[in-house]
C-alpha atoms as a PDB file:
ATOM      1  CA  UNK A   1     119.369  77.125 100.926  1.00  0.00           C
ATOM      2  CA  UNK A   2     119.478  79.685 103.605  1.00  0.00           C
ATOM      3  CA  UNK A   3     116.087  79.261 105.820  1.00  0.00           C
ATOM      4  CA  UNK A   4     114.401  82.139 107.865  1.00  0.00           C
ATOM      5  CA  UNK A   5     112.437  80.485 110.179  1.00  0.00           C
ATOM      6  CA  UNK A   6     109.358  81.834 111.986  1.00  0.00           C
ATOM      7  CA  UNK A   7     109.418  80.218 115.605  1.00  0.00           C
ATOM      8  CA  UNK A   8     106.677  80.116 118.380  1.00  0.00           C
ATOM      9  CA  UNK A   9     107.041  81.112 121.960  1.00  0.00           C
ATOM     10  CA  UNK A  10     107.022  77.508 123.570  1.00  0.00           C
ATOM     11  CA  UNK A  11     104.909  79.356 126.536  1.00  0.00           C
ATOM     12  CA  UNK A  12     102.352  80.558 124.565  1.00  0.00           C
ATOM     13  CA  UNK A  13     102.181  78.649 121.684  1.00  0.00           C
ATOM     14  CA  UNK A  14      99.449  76.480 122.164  1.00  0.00           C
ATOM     15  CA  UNK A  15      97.060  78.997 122.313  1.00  0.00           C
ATOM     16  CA  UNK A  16      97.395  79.971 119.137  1.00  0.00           C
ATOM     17  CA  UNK A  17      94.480  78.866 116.956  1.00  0.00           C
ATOM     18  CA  UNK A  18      96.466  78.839 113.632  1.00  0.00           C
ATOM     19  CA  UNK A  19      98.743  76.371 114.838  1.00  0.00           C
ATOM     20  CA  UNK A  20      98.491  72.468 115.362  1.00  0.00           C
ATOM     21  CA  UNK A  21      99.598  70.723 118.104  1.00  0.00           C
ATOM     22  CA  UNK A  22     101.976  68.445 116.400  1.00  0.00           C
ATOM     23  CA  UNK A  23     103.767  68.922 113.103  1.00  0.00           C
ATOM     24  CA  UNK A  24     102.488  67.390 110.247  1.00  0.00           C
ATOM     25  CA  UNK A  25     105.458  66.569 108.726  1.00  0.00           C
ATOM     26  CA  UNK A  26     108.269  64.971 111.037  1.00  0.00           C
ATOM     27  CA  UNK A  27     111.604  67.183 110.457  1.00  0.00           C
ATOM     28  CA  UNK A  28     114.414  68.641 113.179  1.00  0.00           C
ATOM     29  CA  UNK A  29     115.336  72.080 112.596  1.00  0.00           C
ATOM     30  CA  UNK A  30     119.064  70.756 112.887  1.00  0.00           C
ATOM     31  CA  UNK A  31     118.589  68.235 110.232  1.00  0.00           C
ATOM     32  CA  UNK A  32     117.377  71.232 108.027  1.00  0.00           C
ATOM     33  CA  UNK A  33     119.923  73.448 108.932  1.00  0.00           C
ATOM     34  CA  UNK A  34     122.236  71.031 108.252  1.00  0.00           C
ATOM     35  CA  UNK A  35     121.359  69.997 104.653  1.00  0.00           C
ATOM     36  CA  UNK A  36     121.576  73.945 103.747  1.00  0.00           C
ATOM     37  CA  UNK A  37     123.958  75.311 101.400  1.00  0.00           C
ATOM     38  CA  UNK A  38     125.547  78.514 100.891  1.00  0.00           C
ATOM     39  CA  UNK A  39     125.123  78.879  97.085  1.00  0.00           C
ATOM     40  CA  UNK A  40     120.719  79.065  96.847  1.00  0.00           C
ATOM     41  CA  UNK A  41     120.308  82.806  98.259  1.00  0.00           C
ATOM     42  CA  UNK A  42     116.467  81.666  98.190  1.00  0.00           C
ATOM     43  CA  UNK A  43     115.731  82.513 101.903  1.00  0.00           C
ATOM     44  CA  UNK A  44     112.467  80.966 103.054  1.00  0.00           C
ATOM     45  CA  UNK A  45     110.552  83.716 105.726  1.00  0.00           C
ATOM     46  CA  UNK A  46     107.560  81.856 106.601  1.00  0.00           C
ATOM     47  CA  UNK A  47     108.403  78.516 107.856  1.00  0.00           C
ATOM     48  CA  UNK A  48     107.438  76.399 110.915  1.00  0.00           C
ATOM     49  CA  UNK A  49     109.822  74.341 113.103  1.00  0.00           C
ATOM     50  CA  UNK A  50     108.594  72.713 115.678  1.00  0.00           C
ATOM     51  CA  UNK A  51     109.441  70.728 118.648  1.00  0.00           C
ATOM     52  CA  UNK A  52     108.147  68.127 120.643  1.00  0.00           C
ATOM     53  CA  UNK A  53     106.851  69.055 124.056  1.00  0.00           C
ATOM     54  CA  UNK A  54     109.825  67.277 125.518  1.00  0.00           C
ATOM     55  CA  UNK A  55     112.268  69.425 123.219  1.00  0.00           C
ATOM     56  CA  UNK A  56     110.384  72.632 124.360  1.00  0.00           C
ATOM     57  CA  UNK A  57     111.020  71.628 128.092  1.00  0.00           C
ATOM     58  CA  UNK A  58     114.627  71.197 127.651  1.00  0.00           C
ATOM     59  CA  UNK A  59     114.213  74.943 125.242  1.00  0.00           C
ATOM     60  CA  UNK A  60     114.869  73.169 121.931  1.00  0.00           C
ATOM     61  CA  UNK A  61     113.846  76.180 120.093  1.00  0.00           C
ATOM     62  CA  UNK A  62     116.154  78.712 122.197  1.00  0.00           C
ATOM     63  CA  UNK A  63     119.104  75.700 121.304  1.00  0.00           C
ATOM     64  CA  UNK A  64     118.507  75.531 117.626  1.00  0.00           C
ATOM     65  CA  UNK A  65     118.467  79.480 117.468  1.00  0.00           C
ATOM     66  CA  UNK A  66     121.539  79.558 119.366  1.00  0.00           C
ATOM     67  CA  UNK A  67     123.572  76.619 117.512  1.00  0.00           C
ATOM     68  CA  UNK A  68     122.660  77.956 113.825  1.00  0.00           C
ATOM     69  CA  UNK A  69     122.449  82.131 113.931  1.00  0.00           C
ATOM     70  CA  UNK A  70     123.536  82.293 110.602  1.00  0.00           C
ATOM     71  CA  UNK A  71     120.797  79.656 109.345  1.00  0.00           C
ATOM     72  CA  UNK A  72     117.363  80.725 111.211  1.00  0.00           C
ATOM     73  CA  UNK A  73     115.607  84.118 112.355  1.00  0.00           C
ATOM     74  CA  UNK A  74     113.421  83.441 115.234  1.00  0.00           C
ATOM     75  CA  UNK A  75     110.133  85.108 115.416  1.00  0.00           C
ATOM     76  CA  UNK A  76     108.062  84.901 118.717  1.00  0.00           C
ATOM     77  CA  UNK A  77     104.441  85.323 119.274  1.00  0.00           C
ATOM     78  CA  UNK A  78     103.220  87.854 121.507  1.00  0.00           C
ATOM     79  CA  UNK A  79     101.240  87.251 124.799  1.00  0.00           C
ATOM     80  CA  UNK A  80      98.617  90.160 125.158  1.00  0.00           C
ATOM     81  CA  UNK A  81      98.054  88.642 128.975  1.00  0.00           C
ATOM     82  CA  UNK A  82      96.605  91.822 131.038  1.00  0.00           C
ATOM     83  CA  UNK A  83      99.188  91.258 133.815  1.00  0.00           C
ATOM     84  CA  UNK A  84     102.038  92.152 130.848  1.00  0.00           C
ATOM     85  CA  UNK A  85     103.971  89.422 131.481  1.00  0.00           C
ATOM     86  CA  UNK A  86     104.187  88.997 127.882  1.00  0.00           C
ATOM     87  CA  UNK A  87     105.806  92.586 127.531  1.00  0.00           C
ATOM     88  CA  UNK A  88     108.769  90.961 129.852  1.00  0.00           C
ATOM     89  CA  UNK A  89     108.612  87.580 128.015  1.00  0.00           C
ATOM     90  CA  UNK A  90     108.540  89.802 124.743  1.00  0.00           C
ATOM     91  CA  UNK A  91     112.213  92.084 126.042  1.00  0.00           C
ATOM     92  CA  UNK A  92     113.504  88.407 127.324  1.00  0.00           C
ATOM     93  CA  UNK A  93     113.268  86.610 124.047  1.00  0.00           C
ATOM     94  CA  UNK A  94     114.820  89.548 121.977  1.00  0.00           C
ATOM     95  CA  UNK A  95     117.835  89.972 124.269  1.00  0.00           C
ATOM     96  CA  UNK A  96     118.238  86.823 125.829  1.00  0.00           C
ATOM     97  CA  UNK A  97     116.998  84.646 123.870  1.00  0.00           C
ATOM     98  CA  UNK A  98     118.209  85.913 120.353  1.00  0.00           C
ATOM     99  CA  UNK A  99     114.720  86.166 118.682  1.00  0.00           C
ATOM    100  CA  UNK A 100     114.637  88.665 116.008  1.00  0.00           C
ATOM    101  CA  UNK A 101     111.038  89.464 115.197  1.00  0.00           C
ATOM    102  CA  UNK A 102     107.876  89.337 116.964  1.00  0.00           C
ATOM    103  CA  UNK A 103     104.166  88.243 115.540  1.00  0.00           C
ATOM    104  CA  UNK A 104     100.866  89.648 117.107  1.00  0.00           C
ATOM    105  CA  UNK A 105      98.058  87.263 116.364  1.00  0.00           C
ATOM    106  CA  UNK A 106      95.016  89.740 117.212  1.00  0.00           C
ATOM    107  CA  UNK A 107      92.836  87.167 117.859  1.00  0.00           C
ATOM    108  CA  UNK A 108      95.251  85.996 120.951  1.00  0.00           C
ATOM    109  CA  UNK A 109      93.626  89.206 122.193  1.00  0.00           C
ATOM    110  CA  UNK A 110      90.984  88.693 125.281  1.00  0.00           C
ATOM    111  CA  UNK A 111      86.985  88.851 124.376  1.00  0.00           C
ATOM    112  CA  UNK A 112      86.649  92.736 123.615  1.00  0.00           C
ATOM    113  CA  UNK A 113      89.987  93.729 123.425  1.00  0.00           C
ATOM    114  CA  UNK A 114      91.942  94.841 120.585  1.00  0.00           C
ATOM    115  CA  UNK A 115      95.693  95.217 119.801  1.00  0.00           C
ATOM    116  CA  UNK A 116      95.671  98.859 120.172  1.00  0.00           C
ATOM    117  CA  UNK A 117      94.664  98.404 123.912  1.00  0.00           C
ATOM    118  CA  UNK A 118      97.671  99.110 127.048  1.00  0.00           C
ATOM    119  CA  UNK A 119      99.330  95.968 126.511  1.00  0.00           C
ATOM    120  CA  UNK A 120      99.766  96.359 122.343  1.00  0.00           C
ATOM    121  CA  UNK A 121     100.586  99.461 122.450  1.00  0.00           C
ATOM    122  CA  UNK A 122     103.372  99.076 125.086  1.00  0.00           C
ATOM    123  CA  UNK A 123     104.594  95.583 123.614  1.00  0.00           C
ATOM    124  CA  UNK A 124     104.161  97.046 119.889  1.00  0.00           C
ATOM    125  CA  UNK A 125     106.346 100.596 120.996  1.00  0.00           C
ATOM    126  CA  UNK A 126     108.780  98.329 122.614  1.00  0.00           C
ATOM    127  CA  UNK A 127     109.657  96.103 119.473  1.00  0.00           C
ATOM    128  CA  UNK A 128     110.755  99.404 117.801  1.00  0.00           C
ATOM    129  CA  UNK A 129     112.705 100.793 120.882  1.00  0.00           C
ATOM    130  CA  UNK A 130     114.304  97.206 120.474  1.00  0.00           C
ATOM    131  CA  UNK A 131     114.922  97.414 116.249  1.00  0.00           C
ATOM    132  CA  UNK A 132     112.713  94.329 115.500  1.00  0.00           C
ATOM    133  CA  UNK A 133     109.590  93.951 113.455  1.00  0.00           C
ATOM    134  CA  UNK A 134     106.118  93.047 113.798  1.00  0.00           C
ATOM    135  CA  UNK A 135     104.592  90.298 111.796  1.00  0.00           C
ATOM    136  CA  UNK A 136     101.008  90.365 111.931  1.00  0.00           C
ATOM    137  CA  UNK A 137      98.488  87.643 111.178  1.00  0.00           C
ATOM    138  CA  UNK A 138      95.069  88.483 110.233  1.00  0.00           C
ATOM    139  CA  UNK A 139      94.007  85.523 109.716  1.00  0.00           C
ATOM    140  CA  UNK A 140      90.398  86.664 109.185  1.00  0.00           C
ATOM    141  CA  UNK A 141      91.468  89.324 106.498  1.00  0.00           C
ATOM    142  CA  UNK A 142      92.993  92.773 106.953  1.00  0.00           C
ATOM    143  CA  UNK A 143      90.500  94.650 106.453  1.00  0.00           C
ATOM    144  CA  UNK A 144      88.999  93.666 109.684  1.00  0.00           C
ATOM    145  CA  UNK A 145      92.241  94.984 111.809  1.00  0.00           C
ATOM    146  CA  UNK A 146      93.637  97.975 109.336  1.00  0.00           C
ATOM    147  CA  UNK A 147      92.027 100.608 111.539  1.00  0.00           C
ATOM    148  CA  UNK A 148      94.145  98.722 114.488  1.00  0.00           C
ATOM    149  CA  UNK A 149      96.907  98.723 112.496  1.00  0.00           C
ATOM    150  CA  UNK A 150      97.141 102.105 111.199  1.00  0.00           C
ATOM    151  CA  UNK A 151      96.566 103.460 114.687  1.00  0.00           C
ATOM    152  CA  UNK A 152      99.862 101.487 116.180  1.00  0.00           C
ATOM    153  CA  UNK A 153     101.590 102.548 113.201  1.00  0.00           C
ATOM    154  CA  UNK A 154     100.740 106.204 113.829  1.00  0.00           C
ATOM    155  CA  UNK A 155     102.007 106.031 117.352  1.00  0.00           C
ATOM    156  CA  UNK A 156     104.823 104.269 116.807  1.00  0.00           C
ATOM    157  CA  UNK A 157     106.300 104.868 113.372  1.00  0.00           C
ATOM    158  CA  UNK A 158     109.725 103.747 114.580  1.00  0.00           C
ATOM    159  CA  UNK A 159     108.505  99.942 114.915  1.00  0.00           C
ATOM    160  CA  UNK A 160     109.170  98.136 111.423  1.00  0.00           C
ATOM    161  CA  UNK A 161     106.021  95.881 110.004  1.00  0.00           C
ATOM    162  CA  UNK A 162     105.298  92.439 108.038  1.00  0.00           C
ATOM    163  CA  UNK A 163     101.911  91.750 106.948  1.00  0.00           C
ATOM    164  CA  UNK A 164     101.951  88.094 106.509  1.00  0.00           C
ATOM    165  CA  UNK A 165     100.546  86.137 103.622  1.00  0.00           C
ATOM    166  CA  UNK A 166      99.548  88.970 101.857  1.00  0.00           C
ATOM    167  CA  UNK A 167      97.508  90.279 104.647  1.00  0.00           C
ATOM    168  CA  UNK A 168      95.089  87.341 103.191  1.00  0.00           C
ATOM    169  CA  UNK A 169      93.545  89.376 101.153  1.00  0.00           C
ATOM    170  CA  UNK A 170      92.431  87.285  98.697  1.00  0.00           C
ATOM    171  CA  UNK A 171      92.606  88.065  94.428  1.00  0.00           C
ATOM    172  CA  UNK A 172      89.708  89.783  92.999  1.00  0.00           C
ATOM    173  CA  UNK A 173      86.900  87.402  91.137  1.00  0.00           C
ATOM    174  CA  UNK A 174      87.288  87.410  87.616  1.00  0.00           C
ATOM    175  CA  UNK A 175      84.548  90.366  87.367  1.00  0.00           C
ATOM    176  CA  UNK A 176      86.732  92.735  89.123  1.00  0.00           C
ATOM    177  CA  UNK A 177      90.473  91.260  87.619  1.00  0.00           C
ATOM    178  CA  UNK A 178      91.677  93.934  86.802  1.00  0.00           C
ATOM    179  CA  UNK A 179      90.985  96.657  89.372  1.00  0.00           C
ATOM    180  CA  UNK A 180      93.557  97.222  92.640  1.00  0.00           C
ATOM    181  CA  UNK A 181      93.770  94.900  94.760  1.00  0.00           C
ATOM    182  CA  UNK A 182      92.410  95.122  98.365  1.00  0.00           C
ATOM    183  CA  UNK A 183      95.816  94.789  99.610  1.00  0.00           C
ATOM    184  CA  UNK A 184      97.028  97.187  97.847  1.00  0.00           C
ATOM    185  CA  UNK A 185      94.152  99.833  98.497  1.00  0.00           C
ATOM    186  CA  UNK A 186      94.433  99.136 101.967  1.00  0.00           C
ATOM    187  CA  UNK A 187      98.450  99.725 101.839  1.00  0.00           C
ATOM    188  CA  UNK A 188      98.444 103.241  99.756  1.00  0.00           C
ATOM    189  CA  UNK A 189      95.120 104.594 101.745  1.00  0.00           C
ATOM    190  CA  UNK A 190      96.095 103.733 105.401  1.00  0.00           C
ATOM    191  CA  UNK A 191      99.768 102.678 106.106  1.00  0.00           C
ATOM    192  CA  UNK A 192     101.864 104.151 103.156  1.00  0.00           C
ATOM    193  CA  UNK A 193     101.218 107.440 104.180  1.00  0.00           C
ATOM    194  CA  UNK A 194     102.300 107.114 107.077  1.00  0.00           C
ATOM    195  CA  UNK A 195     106.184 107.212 105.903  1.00  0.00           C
ATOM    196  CA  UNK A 196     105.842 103.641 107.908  1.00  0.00           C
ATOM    197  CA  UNK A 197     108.386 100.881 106.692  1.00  0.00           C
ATOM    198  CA  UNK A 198     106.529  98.054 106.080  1.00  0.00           C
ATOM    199  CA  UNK A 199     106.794  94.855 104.445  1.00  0.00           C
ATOM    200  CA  UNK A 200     104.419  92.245 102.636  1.00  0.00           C
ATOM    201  CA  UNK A 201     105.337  88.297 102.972  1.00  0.00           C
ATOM    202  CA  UNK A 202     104.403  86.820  99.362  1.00  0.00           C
ATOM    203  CA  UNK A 203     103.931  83.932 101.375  1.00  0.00           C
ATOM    204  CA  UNK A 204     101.481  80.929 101.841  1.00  0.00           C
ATOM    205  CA  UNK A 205     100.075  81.604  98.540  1.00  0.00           C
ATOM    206  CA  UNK A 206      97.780  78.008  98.989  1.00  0.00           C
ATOM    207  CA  UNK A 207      95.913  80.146 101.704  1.00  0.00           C
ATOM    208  CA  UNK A 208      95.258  83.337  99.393  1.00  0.00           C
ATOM    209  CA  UNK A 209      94.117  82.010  95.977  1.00  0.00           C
ATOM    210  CA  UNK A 210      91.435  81.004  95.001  1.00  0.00           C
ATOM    211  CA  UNK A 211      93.194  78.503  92.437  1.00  0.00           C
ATOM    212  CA  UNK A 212      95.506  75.472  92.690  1.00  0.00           C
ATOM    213  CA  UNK A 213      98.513  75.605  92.122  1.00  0.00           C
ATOM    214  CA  UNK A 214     100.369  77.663  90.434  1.00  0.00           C
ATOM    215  CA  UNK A 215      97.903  80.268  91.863  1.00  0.00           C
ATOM    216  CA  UNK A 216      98.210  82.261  89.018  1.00  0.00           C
ATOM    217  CA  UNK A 217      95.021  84.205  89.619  1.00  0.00           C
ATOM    218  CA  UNK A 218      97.847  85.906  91.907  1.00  0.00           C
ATOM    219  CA  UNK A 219      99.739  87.093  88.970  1.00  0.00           C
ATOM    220  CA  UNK A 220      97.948  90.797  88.950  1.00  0.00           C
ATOM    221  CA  UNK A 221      98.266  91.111  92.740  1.00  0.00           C
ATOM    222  CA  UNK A 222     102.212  90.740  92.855  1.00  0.00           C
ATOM    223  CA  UNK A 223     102.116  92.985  89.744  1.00  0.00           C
ATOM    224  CA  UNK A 224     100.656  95.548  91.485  1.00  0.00           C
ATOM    225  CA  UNK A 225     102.431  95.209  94.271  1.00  0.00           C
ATOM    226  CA  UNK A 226     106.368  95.674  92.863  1.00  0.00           C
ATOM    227  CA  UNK A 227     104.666  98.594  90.660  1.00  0.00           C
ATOM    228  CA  UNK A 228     103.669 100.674  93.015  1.00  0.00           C
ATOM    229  CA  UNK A 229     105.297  99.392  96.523  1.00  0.00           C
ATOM    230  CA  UNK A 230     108.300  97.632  95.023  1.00  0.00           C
ATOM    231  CA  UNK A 231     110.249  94.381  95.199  1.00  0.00           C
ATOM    232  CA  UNK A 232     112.244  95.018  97.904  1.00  0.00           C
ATOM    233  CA  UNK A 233     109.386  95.440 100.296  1.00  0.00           C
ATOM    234  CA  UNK A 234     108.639  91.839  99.260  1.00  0.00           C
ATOM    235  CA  UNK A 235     109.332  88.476 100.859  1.00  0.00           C
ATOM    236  CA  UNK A 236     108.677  85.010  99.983  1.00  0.00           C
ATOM    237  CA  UNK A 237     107.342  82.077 102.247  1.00  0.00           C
ATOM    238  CA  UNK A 238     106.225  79.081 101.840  1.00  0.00           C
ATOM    239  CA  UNK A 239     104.137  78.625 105.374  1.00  0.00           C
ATOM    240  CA  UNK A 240     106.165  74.796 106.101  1.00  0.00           C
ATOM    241  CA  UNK A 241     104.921  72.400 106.927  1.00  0.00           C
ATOM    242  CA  UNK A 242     101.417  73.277 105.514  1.00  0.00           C
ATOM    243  CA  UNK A 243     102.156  73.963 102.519  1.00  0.00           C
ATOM    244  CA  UNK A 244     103.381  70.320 102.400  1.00  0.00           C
ATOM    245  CA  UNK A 245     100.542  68.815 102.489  1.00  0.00           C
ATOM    246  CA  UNK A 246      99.323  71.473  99.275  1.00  0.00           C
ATOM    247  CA  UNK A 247     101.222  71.632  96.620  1.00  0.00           C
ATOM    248  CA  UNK A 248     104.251  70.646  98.353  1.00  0.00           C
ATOM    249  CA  UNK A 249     107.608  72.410  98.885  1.00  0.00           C
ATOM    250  CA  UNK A 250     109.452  72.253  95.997  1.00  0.00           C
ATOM    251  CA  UNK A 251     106.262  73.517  94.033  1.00  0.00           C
ATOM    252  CA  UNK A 252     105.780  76.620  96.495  1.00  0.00           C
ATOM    253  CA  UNK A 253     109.065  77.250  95.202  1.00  0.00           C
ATOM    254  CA  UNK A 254     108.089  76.972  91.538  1.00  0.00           C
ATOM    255  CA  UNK A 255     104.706  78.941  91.846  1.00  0.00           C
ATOM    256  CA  UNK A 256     106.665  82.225  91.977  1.00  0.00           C
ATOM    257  CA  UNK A 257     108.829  81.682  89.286  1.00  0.00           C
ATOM    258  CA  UNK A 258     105.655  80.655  87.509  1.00  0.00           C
ATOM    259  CA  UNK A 259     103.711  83.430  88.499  1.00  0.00           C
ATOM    260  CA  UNK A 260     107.101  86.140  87.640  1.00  0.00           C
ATOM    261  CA  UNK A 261     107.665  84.684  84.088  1.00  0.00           C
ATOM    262  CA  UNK A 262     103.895  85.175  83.351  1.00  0.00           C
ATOM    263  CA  UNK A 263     103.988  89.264  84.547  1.00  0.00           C
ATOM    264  CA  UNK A 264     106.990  88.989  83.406  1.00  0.00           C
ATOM    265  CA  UNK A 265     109.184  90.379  86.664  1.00  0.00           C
ATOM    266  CA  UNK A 266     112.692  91.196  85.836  1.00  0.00           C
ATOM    267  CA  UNK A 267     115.765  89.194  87.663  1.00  0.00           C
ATOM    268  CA  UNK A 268     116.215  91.602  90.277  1.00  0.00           C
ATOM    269  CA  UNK A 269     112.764  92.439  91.379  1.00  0.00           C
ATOM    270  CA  UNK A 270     112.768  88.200  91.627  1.00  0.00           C
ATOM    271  CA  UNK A 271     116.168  88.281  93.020  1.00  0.00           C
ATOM    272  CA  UNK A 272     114.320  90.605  95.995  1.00  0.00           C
ATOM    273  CA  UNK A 273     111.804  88.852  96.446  1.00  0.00           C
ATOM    274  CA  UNK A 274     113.313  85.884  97.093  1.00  0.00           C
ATOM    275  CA  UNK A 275     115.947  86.580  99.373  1.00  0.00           C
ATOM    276  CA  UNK A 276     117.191  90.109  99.230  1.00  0.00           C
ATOM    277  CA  UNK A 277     114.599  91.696 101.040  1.00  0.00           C
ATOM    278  CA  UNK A 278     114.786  89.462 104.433  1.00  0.00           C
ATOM    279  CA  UNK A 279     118.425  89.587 104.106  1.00  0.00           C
ATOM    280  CA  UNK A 280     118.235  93.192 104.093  1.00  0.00           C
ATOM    281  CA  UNK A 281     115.343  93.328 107.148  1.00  0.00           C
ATOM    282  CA  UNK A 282     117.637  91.499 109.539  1.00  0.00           C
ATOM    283  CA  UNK A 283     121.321  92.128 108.363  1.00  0.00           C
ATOM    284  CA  UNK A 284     121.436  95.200 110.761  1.00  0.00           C
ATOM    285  CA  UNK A 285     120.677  92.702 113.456  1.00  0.00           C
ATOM    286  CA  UNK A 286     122.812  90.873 115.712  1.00  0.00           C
END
């Protein structure tokens, strides 16, 4: 299995509120990349790899990105620091360092401040004028940060972006099951419009629904979403190690497949969804 890994900026990366301090499950990015095979195209593009403070010292994440190109894309997080160092760190990473994609956490963002301030904007223009996208976490649901959102995509159409875990914009209650999703009202009314390319991670599904596993109650949402945005602006990820201590890995796996035969999606729209579409994000990177 091909991985896609989502990486954190050793510098900045305790800061980040989303993340814990030590992994909760004990794994070496080399031992997964070397247990991969070349025959699974199921590409994984929301998963954690971490490293022990000694390993980030010695820049165990730069290492692993350099010694396996072909098996991880590295995705930094962005420092909104006033001085814009992060803007420098930001340029550094992406041609230095070999990182591919770059996540704003908006809530990394000093008291008051929002991503559409001097330092988003520049950091946010400057990940287009580079040809990598933004991820963007919003954690507390998307609705809070659209407005923010739309505005940076407005300015800067040329910058690709990834909502992450479906924006975490969770199902409708069973009163409202069958009308639009939030997600996808807030996609069509304020970014589609646009003519902006972005993406949706199907990803971390445990943190969305409001069922256990197979989060089924997700079934109309993904619907929705390859009907009127399509599969192939559609990634899976299974938020690792998290999701471990969930429903597990292998079952993140199955919830999809459980969740397509019950639409049913077709073999290609799955095919997408699964692999395809990151593949097709990043193969026009270096």
């Amino acid at each position: 299995m091909n991985m896609n890994s989502t990486w954190l900026n050793p510098s900045v990366s305790t800061t980040n509120p989303f993340f814990f301090s030590s992994p909760p499950v004990p794994i070496r990015a080399s031992q997964m990349a070397a247990t991969t095979t070349t025959t699974n195209k199921i590409i994984d593009s929301h998963l954690h790899v971490w490293a022990s403070p000694q390993q980030m010292i010695i820049m165990f994440v730069d290492s692993v990105l350099k010694k396996h190109p072909s098996k991880f894309v590295g995705c930094c997080l962005a420092n909104p620091a006033q001085d814009a160092t992060g803007l420098h760190q930001l340029e550094h990473l992406i041609l230095e360092d070999g990182y591919r994609a770059v996540r704003f956490n908006p809530y990394l963002w000093p008291s008051g401040q929002l991503m559409t301030n001097e330092i988003g904007k520049a950091m946010f223009w400057k990940a287009g004028e580079l040809g990598v996208p933004v991820g963007i976490m919003c954690m507390k649901g998307l609705n809070l940060h659209i407005s923010e959102i739309e505005k940076l995509c407005t300015e800067f159409p040329k910058t690709t972006l990834v909502l992450d875990h479906l924006g975490f914009c969770k199902p409708p209650t069973s009163a409202l099951f069958l009308l639009p999703s939030p997600l996808l009202f807030l996609l069509e009314h304020h970014l589609i419009s646009l003519a902006v390319l972005v993406y949706v991670k199907f990803s971390g599904l445990f943190r969305v629904s409001r069922n256990p596993f197979p989060y089924q109650d997700l079934c109309p949402l993904l619907s929705q979403l390859v009907s009127s945005f399509g599969a192939n602006r559609l990634m899976w990820g299974s938020d690792f190690p998290f999701v471990v201590q969930e429903c597990g890995y292998k079952q993140a796996k199955e919830a999809v497949y459980v969740i397509a035969n019950q639409l049913p999606l077709s073999s290609s729209d799955l095919e997408w969804i699964m692999g395809k579409t990151a593949m097709q994000l990043f193969q026009g990177q270096s």
